[in-house]
N, C-alpha and C. Protein backbone atom coordinates (compact mmCIF):
# COMPACT_ATOMS: atom_id res chain seq x y z
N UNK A 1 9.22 -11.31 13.12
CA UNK A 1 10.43 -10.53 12.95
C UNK A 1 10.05 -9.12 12.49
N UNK A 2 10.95 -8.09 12.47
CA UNK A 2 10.32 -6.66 12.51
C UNK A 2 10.60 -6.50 11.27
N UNK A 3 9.89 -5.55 10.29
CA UNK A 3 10.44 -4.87 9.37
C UNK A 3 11.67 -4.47 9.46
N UNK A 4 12.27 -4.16 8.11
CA UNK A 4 13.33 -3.77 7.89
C UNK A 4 13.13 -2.19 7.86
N UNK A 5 14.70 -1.33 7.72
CA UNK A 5 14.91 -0.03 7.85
C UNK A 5 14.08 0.72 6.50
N UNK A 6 14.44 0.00 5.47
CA UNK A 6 14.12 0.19 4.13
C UNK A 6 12.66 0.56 4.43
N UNK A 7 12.06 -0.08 5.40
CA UNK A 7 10.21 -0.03 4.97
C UNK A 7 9.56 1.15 6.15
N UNK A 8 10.62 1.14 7.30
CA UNK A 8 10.13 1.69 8.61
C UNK A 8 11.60 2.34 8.98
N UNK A 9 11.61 3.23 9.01
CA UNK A 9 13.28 3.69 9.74
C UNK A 9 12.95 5.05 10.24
N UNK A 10 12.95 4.69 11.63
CA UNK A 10 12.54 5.23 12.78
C UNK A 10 13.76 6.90 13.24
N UNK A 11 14.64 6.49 12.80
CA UNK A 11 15.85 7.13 13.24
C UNK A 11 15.81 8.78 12.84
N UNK A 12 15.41 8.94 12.09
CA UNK A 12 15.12 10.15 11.70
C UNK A 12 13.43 10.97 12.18
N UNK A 13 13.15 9.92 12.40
CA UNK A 13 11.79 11.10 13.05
C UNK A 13 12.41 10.85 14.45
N UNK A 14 13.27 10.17 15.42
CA UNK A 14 13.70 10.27 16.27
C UNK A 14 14.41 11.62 16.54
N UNK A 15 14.87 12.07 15.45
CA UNK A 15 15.71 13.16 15.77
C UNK A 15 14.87 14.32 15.81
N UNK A 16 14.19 14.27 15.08
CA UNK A 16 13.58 15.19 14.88
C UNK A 16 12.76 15.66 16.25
N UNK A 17 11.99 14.33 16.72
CA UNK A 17 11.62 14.47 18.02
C UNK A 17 12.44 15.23 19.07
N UNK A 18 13.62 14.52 19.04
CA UNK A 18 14.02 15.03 20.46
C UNK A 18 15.16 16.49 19.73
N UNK A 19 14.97 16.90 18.65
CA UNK A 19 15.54 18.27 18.25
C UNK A 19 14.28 19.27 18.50
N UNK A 20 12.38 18.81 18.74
CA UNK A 20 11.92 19.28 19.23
C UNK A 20 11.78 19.81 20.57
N UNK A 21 12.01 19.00 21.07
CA UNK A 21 12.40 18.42 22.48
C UNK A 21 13.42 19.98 23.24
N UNK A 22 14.28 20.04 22.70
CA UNK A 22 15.66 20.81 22.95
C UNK A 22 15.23 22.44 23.35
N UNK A 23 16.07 23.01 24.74
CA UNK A 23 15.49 24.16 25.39
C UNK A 23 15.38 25.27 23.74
N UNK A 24 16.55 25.14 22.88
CA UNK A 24 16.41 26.26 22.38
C UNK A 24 15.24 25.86 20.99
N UNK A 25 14.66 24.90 20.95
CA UNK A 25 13.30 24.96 19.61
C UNK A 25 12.15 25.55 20.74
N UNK A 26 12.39 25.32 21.77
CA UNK A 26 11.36 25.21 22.73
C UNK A 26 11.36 27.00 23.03
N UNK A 27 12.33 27.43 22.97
CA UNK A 27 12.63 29.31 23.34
C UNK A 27 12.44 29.96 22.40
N UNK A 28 12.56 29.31 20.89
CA UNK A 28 12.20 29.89 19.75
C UNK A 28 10.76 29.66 19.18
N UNK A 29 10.15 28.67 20.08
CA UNK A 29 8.31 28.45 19.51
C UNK A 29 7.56 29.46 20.59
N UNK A 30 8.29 29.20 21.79
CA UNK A 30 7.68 30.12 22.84
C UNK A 30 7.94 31.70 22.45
N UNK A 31 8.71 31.96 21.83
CA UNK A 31 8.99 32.91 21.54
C UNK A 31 7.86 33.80 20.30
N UNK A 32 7.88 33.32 19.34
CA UNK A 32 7.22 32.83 18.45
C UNK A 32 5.32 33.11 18.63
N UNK A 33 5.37 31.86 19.26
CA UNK A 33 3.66 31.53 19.27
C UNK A 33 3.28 32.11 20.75
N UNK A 34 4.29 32.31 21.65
CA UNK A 34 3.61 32.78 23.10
C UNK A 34 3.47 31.23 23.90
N UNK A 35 3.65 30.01 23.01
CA UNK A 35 3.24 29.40 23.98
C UNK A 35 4.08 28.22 23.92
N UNK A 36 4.63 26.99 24.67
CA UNK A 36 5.42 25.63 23.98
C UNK A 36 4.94 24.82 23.15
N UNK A 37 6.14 24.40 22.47
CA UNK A 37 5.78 23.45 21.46
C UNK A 37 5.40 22.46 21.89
N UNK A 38 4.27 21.34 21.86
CA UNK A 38 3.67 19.89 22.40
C UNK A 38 4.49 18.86 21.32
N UNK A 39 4.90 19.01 20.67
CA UNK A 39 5.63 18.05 19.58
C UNK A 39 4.88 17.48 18.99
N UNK A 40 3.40 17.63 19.10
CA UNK A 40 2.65 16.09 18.64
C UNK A 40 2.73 15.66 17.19
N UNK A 41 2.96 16.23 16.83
CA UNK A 41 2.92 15.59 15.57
C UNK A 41 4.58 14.87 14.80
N UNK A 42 5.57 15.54 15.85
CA UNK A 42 6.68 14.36 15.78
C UNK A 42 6.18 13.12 16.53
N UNK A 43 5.84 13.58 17.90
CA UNK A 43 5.27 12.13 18.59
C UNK A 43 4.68 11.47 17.84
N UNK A 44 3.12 11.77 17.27
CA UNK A 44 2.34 11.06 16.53
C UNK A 44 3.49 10.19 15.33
N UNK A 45 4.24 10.79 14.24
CA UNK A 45 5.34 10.10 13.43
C UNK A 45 5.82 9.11 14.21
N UNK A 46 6.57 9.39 15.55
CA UNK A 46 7.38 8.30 16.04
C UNK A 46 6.48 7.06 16.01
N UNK A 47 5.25 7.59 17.13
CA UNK A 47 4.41 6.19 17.29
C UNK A 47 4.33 5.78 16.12
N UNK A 48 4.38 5.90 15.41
CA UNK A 48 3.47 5.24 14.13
C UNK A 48 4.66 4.50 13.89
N UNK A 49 5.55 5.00 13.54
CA UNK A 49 7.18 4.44 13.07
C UNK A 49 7.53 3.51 13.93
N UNK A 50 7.37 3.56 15.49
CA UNK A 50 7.05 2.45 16.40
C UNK A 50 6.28 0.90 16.18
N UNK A 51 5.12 1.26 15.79
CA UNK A 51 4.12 0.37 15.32
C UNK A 51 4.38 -0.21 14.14
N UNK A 52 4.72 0.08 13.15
CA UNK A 52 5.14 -0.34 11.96
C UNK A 52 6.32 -0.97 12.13
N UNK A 53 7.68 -0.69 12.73
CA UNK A 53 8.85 -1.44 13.05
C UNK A 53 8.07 -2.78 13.74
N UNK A 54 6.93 -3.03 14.53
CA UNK A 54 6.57 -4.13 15.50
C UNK A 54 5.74 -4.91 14.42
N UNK A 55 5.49 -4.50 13.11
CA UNK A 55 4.65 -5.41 12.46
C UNK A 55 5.67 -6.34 11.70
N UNK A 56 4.87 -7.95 11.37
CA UNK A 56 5.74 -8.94 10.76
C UNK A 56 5.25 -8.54 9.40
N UNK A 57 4.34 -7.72 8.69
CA UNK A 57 4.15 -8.03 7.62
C UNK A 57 4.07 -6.76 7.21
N UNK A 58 5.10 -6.32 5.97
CA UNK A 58 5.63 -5.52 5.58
C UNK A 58 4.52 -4.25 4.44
N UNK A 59 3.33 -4.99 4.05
CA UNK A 59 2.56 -4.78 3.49
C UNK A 59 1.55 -3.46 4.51
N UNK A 60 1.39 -4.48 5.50
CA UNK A 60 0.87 -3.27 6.47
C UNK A 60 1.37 -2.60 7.43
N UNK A 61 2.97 -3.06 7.45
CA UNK A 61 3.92 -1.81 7.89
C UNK A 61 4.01 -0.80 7.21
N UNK A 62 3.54 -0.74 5.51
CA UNK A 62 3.54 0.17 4.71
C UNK A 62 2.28 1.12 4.60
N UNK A 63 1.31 0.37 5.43
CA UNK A 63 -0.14 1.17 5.05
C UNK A 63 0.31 1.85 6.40
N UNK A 64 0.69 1.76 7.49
CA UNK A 64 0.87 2.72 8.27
C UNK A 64 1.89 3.20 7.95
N UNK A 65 2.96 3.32 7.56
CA UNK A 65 4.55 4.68 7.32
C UNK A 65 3.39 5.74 6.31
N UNK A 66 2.59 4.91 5.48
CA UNK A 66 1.80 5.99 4.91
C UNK A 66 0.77 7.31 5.35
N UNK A 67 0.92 6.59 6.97
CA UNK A 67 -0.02 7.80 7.75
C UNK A 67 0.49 9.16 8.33
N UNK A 68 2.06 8.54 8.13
CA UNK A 68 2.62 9.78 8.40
C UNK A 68 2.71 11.30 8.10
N UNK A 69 2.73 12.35 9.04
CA UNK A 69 1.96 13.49 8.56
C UNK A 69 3.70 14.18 8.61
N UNK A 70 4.30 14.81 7.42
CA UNK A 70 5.15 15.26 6.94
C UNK A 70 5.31 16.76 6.92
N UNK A 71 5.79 17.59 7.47
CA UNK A 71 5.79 18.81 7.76
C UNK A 71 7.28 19.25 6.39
N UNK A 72 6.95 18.78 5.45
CA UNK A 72 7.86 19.25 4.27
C UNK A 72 8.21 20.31 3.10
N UNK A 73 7.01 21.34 3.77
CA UNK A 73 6.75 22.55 3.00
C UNK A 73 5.65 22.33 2.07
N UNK A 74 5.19 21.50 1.68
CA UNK A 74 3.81 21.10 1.02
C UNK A 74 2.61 20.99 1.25
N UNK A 75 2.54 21.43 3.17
CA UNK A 75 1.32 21.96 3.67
C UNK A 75 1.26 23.55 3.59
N UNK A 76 2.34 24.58 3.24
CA UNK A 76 2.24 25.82 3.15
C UNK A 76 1.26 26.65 2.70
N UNK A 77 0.72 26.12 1.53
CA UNK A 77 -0.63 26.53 1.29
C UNK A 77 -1.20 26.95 1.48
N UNK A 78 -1.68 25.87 2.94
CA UNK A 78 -2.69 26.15 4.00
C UNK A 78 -2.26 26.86 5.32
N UNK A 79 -1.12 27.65 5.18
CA UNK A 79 -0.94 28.19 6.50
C UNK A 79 -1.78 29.40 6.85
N UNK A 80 -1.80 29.71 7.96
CA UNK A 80 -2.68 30.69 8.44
C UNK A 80 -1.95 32.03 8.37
N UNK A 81 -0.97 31.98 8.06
CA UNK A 81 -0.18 33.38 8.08
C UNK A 81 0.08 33.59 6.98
N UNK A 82 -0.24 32.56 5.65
CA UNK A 82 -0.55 33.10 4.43
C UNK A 82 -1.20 34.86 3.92
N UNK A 83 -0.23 35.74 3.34
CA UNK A 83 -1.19 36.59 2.99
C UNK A 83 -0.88 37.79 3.82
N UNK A 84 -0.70 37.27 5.28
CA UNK A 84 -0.98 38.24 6.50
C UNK A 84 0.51 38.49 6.69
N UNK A 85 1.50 37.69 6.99
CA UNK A 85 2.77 37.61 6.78
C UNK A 85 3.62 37.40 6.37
N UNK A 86 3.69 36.80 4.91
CA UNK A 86 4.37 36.57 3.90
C UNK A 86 2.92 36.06 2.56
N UNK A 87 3.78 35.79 1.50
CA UNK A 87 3.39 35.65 0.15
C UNK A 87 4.02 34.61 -0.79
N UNK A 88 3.68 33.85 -1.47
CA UNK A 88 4.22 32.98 -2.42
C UNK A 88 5.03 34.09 -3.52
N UNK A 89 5.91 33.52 -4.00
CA UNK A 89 5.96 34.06 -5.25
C UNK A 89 6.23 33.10 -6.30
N UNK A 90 5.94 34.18 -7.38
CA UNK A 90 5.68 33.60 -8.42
C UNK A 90 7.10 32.44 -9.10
N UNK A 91 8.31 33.43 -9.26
CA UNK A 91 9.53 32.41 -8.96
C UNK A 91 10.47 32.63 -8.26
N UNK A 92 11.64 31.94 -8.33
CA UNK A 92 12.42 32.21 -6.94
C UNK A 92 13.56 33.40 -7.22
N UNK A 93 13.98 33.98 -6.55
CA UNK A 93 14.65 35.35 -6.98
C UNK A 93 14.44 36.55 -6.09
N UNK A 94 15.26 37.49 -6.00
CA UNK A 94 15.13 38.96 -5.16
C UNK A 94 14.73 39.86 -5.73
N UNK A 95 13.11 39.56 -6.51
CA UNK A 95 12.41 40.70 -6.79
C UNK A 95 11.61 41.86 -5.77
């Protein structure tokens, strides 16, 4: 029997997918980067969220939802346009 929603819930990286998917994310990355968006890394989420819904045992439906790579502002850090096109600041406000 599949995991439950609670452990694997697919529905939301679904959207996300196919809100990648959509002419206008696709006119605004092309726009953007010069080139289209490949989605992979929603794809990569789905599959995984795929695979984990197909497991009976909830333990290692959990070691994979854990592989999921989260685009939640907590990789910013490391962006490459750090520096060059914007800046952290120190706190939040219109200084």
């Amino acid at each position: 029997m599949p995991v439950s929603n609670s452990v694997a819930n697919c529905t939301d990286l679904a959207d996300k997918l196919f809100n990648c998917l959509t002419p206008k994310h696709q006119a605004g990355y092309y726009y953007r980067e010069g080139e289209y968006d490949t989605c992979g890394l929603q794809m990569r989420n789905m599959k995984l969220c795929m695979k984990a819904k197909l497991l009976s045992d909830e333990d290692e439906a959990k070691k994979v939802v854990a592989k999921y790579e989260l685009f939640d502002g907590s990789k910013l850090e490391n962006s490459p346009t750090k520096g060059l096109v914007w800046s952290f600041k120190d706190k939040p406000g219109w200084d």
